[in-house]
N, C-alpha and C. Protein backbone atom coordinates (compact mmCIF):
# COMPACT_ATOMS: atom_id res chain seq x y z
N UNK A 1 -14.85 173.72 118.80
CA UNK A 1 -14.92 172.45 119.50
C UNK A 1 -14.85 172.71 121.00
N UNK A 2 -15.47 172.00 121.98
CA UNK A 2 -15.80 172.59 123.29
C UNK A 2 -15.07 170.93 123.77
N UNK A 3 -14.67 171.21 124.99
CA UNK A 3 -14.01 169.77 125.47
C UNK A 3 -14.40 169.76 126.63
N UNK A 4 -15.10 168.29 127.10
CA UNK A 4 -15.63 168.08 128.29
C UNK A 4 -14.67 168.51 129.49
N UNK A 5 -15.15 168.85 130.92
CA UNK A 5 -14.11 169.10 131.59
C UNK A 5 -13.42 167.97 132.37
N UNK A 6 -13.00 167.46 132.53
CA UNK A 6 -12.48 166.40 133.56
C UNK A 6 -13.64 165.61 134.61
N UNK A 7 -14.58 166.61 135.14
CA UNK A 7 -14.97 166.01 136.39
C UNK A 7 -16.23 165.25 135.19
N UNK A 8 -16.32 165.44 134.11
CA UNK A 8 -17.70 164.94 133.24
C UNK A 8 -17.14 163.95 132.90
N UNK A 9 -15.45 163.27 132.29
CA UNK A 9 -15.00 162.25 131.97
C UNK A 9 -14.75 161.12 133.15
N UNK A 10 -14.51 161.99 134.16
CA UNK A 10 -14.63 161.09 135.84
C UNK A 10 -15.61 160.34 135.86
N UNK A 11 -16.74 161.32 135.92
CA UNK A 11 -18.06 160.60 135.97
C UNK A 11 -18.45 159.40 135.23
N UNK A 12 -18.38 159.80 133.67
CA UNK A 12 -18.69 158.69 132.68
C UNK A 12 -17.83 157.39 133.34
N UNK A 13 -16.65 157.72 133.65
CA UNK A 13 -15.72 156.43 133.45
C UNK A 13 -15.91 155.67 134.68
N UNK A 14 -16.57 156.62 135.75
CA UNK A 14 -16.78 155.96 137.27
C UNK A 14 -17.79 154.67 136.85
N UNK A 15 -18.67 155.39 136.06
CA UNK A 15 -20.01 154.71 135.98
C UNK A 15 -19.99 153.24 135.40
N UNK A 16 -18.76 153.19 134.44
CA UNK A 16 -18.36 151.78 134.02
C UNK A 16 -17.56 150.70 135.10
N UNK A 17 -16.90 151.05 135.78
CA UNK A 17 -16.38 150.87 137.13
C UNK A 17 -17.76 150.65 138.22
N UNK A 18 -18.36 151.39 138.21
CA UNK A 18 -19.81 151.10 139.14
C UNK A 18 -20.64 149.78 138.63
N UNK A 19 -20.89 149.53 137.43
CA UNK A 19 -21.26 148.69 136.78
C UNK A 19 -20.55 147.26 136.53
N UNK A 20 -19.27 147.34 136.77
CA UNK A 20 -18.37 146.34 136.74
C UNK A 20 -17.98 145.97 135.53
N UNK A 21 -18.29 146.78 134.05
CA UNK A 21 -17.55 146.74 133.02
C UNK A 21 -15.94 147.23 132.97
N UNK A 22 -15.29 146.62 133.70
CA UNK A 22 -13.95 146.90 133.33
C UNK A 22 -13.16 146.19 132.04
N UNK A 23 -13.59 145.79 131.43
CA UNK A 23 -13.01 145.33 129.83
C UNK A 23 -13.34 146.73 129.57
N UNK A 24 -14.34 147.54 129.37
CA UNK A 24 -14.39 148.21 128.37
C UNK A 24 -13.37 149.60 129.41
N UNK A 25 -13.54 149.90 130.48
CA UNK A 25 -12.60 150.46 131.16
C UNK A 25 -11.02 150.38 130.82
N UNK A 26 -10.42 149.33 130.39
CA UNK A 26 -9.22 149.29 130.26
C UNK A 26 -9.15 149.59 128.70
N UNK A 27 -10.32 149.14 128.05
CA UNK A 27 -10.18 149.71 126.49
C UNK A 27 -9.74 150.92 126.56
N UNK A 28 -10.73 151.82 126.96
CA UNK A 28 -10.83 153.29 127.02
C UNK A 28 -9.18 153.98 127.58
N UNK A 29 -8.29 153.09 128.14
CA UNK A 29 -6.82 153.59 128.93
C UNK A 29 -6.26 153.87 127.70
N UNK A 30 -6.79 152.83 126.62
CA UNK A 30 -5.44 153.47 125.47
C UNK A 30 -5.96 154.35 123.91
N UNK A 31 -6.89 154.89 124.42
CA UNK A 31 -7.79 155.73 123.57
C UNK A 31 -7.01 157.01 122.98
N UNK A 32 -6.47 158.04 124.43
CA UNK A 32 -5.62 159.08 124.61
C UNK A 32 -4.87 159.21 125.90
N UNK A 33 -4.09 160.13 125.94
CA UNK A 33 -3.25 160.30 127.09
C UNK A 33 -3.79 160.57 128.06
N UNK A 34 -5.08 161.80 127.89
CA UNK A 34 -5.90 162.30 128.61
C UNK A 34 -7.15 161.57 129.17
N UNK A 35 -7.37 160.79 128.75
CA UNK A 35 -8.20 159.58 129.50
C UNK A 35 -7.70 158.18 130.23
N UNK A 36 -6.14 158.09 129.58
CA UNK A 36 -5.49 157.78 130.82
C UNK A 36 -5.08 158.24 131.74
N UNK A 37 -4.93 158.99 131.73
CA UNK A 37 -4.81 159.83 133.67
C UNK A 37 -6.22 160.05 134.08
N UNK A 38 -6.80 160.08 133.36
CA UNK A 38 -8.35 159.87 134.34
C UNK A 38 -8.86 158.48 134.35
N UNK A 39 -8.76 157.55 133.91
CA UNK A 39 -9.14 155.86 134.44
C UNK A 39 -7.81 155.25 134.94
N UNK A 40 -6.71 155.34 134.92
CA UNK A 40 -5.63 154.98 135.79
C UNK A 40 -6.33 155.02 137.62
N UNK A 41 -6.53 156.09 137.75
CA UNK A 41 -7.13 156.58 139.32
C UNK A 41 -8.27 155.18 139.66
N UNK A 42 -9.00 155.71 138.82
CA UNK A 42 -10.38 154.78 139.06
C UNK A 42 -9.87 153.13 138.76
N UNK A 43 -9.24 152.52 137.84
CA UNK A 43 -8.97 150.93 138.30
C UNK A 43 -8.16 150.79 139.44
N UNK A 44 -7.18 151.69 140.28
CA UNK A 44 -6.41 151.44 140.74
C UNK A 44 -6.85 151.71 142.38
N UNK A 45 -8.01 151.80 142.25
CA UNK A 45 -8.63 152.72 143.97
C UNK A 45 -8.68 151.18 144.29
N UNK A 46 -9.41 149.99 143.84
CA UNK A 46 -9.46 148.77 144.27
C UNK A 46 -8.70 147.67 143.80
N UNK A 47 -7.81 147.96 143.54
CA UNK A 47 -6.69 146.92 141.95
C UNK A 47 -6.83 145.39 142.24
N UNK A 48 -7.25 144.83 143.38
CA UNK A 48 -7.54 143.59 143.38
C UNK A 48 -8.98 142.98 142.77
N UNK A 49 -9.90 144.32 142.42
CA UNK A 49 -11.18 144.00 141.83
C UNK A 49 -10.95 143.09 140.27
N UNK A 50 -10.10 144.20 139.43
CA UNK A 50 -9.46 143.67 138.51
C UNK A 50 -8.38 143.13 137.63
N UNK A 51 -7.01 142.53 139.20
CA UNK A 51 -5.83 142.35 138.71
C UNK A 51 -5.87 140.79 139.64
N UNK A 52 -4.85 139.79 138.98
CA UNK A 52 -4.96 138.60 139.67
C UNK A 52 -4.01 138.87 140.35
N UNK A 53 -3.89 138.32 141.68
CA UNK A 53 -2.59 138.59 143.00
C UNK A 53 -0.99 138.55 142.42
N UNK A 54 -0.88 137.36 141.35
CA UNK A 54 0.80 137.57 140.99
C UNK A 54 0.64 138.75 140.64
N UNK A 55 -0.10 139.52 139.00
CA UNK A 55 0.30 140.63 138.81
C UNK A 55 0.29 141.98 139.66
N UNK A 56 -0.41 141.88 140.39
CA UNK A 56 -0.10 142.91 140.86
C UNK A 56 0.98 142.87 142.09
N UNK A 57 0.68 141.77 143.02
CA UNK A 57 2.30 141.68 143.83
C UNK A 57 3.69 142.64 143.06
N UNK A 58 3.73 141.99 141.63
CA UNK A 58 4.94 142.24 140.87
C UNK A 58 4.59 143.68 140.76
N UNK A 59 3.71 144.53 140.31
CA UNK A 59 3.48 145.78 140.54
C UNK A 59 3.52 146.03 141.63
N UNK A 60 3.34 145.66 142.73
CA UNK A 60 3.67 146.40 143.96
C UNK A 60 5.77 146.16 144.35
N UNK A 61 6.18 145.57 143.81
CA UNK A 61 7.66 144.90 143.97
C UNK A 61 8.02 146.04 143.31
N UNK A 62 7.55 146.15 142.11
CA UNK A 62 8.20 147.25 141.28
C UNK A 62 8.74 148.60 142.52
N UNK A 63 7.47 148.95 143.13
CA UNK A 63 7.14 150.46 144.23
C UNK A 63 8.26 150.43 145.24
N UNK A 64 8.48 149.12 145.52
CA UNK A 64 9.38 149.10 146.83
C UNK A 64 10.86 150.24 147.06
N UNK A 65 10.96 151.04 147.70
CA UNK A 65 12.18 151.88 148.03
C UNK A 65 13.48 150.65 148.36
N UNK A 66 14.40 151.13 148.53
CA UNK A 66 15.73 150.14 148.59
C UNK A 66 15.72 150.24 150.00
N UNK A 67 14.74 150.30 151.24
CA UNK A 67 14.79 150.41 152.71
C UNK A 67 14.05 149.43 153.05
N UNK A 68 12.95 149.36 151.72
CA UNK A 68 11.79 148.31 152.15
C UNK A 68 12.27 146.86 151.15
N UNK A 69 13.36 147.21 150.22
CA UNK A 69 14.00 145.62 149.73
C UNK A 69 14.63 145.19 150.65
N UNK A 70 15.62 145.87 151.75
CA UNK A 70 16.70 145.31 152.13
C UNK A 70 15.99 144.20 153.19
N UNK A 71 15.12 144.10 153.40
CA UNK A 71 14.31 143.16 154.28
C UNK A 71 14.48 141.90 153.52
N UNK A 72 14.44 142.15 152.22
CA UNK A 72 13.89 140.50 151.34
C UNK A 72 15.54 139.96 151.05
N UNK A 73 16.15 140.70 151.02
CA UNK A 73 17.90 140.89 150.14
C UNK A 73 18.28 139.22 151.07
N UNK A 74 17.98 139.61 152.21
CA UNK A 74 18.67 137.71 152.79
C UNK A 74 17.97 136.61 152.42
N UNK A 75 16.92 136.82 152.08
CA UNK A 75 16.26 135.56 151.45
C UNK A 75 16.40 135.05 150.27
N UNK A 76 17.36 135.93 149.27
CA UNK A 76 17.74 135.90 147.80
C UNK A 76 16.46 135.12 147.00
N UNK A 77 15.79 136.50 147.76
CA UNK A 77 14.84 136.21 146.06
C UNK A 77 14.88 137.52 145.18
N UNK A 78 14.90 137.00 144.23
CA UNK A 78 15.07 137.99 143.06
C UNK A 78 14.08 138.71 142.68
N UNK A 79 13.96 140.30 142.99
CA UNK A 79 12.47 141.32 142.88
C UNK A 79 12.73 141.43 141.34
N UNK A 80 11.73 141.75 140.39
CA UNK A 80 11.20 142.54 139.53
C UNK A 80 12.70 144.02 139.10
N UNK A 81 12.55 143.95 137.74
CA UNK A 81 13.84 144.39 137.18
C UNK A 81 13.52 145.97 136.57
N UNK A 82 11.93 145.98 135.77
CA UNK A 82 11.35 145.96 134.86
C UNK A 82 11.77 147.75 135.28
N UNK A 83 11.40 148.31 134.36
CA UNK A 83 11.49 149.96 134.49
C UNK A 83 10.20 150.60 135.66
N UNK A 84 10.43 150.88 136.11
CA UNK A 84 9.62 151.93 136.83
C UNK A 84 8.61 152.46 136.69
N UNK A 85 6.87 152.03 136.99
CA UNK A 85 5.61 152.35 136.39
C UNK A 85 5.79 153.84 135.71
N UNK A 86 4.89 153.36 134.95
CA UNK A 86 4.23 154.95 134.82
C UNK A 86 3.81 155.83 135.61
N UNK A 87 3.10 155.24 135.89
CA UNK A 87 2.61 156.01 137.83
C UNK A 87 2.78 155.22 138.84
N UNK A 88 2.49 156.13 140.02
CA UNK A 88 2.76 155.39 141.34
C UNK A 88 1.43 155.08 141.43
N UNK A 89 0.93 153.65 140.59
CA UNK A 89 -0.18 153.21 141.49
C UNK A 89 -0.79 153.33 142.29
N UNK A 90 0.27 152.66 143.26
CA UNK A 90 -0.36 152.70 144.63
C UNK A 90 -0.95 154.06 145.57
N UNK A 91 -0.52 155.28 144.94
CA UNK A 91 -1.32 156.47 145.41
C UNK A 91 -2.35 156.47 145.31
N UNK A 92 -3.06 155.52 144.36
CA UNK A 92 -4.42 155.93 143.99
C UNK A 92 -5.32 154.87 144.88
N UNK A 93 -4.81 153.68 145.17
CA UNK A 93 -5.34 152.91 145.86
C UNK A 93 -6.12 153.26 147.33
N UNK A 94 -7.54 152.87 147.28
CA UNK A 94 -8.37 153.04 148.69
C UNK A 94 -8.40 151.72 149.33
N UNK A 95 -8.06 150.68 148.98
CA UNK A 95 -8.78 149.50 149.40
C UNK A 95 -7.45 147.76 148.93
N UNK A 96 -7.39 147.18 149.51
CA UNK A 96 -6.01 146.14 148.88
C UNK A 96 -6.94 145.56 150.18
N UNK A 97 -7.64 144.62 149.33
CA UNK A 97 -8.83 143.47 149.59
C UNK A 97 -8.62 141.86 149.57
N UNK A 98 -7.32 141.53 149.73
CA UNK A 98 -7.14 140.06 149.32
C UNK A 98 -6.38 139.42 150.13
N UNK A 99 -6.21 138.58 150.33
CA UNK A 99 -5.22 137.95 151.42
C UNK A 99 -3.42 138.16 150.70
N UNK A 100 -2.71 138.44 151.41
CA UNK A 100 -1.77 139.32 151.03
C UNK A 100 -0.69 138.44 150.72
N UNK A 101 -0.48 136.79 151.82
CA UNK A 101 0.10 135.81 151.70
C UNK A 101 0.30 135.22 150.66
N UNK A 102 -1.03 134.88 150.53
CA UNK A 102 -1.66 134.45 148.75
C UNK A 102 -0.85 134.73 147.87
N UNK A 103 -1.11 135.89 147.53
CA UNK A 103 -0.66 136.70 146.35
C UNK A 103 0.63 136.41 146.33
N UNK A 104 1.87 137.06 147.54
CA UNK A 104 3.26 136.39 147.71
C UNK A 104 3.79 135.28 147.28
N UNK A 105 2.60 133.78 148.16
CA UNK A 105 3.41 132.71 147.61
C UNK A 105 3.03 132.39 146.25
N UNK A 106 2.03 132.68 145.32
CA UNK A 106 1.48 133.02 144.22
C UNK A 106 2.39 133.19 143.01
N UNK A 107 3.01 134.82 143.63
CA UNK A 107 4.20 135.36 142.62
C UNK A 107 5.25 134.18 142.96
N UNK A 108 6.36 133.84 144.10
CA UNK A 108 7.27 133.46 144.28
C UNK A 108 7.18 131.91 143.27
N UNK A 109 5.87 131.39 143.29
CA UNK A 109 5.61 130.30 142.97
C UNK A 109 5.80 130.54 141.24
N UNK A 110 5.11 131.05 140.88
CA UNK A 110 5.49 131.45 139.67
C UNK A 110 6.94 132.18 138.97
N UNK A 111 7.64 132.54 140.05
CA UNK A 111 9.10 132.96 139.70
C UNK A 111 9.79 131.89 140.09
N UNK A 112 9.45 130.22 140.44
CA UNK A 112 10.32 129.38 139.92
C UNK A 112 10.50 128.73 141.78
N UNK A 113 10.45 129.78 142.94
CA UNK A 113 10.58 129.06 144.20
C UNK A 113 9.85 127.90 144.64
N UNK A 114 10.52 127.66 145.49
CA UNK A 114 9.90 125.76 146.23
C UNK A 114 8.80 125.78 146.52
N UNK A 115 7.74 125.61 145.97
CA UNK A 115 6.56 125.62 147.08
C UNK A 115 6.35 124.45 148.07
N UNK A 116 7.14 123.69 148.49
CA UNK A 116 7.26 122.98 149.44
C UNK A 116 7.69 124.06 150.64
N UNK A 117 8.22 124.99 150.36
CA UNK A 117 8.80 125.93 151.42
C UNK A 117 7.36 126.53 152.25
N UNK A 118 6.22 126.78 151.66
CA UNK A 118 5.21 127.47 152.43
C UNK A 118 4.37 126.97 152.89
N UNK A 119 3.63 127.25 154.19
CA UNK A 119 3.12 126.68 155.03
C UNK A 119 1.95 127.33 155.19
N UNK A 120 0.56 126.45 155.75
CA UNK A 120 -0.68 127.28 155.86
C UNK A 120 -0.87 127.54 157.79
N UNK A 121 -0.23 126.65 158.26
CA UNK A 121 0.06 127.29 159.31
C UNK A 121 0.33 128.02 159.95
N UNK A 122 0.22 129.40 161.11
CA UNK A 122 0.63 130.29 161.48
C UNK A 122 1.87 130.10 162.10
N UNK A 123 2.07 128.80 162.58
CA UNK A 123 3.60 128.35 163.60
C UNK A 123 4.68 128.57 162.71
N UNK A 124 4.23 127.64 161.56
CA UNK A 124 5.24 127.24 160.20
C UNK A 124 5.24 128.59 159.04
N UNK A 125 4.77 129.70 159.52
CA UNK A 125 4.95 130.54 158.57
C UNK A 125 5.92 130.50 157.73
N UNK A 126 6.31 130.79 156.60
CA UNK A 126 7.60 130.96 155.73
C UNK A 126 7.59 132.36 155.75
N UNK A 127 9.24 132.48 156.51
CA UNK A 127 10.05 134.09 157.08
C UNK A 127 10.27 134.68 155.43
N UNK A 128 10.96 134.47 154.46
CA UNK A 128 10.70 134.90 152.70
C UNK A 128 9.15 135.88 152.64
N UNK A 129 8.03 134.89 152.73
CA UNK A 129 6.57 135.23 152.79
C UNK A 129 6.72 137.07 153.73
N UNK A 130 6.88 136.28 154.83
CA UNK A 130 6.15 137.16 155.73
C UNK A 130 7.26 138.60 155.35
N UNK A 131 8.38 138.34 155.12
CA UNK A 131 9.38 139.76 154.87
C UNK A 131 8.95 140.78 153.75
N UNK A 132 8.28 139.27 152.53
CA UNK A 132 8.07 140.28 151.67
C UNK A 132 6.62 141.24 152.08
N UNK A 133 5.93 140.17 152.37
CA UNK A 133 4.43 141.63 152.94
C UNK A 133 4.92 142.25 154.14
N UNK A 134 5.77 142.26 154.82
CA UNK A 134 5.84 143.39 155.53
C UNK A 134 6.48 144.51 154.76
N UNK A 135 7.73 144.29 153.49
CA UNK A 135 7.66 145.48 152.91
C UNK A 135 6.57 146.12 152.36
N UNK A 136 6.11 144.69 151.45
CA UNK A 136 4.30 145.22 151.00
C UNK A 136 3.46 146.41 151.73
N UNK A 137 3.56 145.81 152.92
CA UNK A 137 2.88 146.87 154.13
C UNK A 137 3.18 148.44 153.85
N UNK A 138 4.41 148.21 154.45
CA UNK A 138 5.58 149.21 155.17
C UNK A 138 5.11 150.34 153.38
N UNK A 139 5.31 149.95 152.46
CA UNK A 139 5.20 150.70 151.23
C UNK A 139 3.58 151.29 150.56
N UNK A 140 2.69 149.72 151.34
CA UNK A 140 1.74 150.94 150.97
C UNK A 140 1.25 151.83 151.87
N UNK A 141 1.50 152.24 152.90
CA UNK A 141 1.44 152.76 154.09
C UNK A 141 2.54 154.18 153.71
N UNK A 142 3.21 154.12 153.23
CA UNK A 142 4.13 154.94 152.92
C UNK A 142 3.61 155.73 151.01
N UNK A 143 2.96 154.90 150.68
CA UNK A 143 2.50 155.81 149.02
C UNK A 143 1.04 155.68 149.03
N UNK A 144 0.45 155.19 149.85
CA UNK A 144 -1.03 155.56 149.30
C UNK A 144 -1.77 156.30 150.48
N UNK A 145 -1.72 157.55 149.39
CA UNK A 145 -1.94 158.25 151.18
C UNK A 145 -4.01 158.23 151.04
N UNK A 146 -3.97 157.76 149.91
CA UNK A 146 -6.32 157.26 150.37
C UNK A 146 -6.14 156.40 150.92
N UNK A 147 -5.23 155.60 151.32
CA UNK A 147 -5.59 154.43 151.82
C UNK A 147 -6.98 154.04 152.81
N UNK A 148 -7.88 153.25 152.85
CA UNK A 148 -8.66 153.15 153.98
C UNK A 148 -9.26 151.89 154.53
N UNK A 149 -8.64 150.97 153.48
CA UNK A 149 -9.00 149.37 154.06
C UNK A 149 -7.72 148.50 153.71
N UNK A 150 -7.05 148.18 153.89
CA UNK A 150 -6.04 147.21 154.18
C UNK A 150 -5.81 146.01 154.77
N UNK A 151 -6.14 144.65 154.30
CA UNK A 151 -6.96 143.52 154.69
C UNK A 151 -5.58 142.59 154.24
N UNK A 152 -5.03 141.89 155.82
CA UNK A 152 -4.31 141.18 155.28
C UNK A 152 -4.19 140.15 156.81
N UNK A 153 -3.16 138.84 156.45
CA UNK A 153 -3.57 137.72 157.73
C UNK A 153 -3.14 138.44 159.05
N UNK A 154 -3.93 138.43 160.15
CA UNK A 154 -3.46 138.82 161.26
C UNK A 154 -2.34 138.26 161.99
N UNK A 155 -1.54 136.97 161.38
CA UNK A 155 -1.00 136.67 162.51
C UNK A 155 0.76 136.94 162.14
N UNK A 156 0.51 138.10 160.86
CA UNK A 156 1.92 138.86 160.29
C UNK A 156 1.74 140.16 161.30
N UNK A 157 1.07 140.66 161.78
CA UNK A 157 0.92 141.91 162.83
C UNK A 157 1.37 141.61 163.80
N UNK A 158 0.96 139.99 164.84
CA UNK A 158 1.71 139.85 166.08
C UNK A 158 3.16 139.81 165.50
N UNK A 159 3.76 139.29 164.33
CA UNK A 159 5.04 138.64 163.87
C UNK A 159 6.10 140.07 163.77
N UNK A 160 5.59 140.96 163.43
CA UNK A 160 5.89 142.09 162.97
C UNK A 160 6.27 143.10 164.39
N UNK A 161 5.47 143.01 165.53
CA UNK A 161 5.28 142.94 166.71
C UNK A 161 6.53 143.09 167.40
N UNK A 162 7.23 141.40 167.19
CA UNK A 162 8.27 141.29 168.26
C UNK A 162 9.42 141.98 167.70
């Protein structure tokens, strides 16, 4: 029996990813062990292509170091409990394509907080919001070392600033 080498299973699996079949991409994650460590990489280079903003926020909450919680700790909101990925995601990530706010008040909204509290205004920002994407930031800046597009509201950069 002869076994393909890695860069031939890359390929195949890129090509479903190129095509935008990711149903059958995530099939293929629980096939073997060994083809999950090779399509883990590839959904995760763009994870907003195929994850909706709560889930993955909460996957990125999971990543956070206890340097980049202590930012959120005064706002008592309650992060994500859950055990510790399998992998560090976010290493594999090239690209976090979505408005970053979103996703935040998204999760918080769905973990039960006020959404009367958030504002679409830049004046009225909600300080909760903006703490948690600056850990967001601060962490993927710190684990994804492909990083190469990072798309999020500009007016958390002046905020971040002072």
């Amino acid at each position: 029996m002869i076994a393909l080498p890695n860069e031939c299973f890359l390929k195949i699996f890129s090509n479903f990813s190129n095509d935008g079949d990711y149903k059958s991409l995530f099939s293929c994650l629980f096939v073997n062990r060994h083809w999950c460590r090779i399509i883990i990489p590839i959904l995760w280079r763009q994870p907003t292509v195929h994850f909706d903003d709560r889930r993955l926020i909460r996957m990125y909450l999971l990543e956070l170091n206890s340097e980049e919680q202590a930012s959120i700790v005064p706002f008592k909101i309650i992060l994500p409990v859950d055990p510790k990925p399998l992998f560090e995601y976010t290493s594999f990530t090239t690209s976090v394509g979505f408005c970053l706010d979103d996703g935040v008040k998204n999760w918080l909204i769905d973990e039960g907080y006020r959404t009367d509290r958030f504002h679409d205004s830049d004046d009225d920002y909600d300080e909760p919001v903006n703490a948690i994407i600056c850990s967001l930031i601060v962490m993927l800046l710190r684990t994804s070392n492909n990083l190469k597009h990072l798309r999020f509201n500009g007016s958390i950069c002046n905020k971040m600033k002072h």
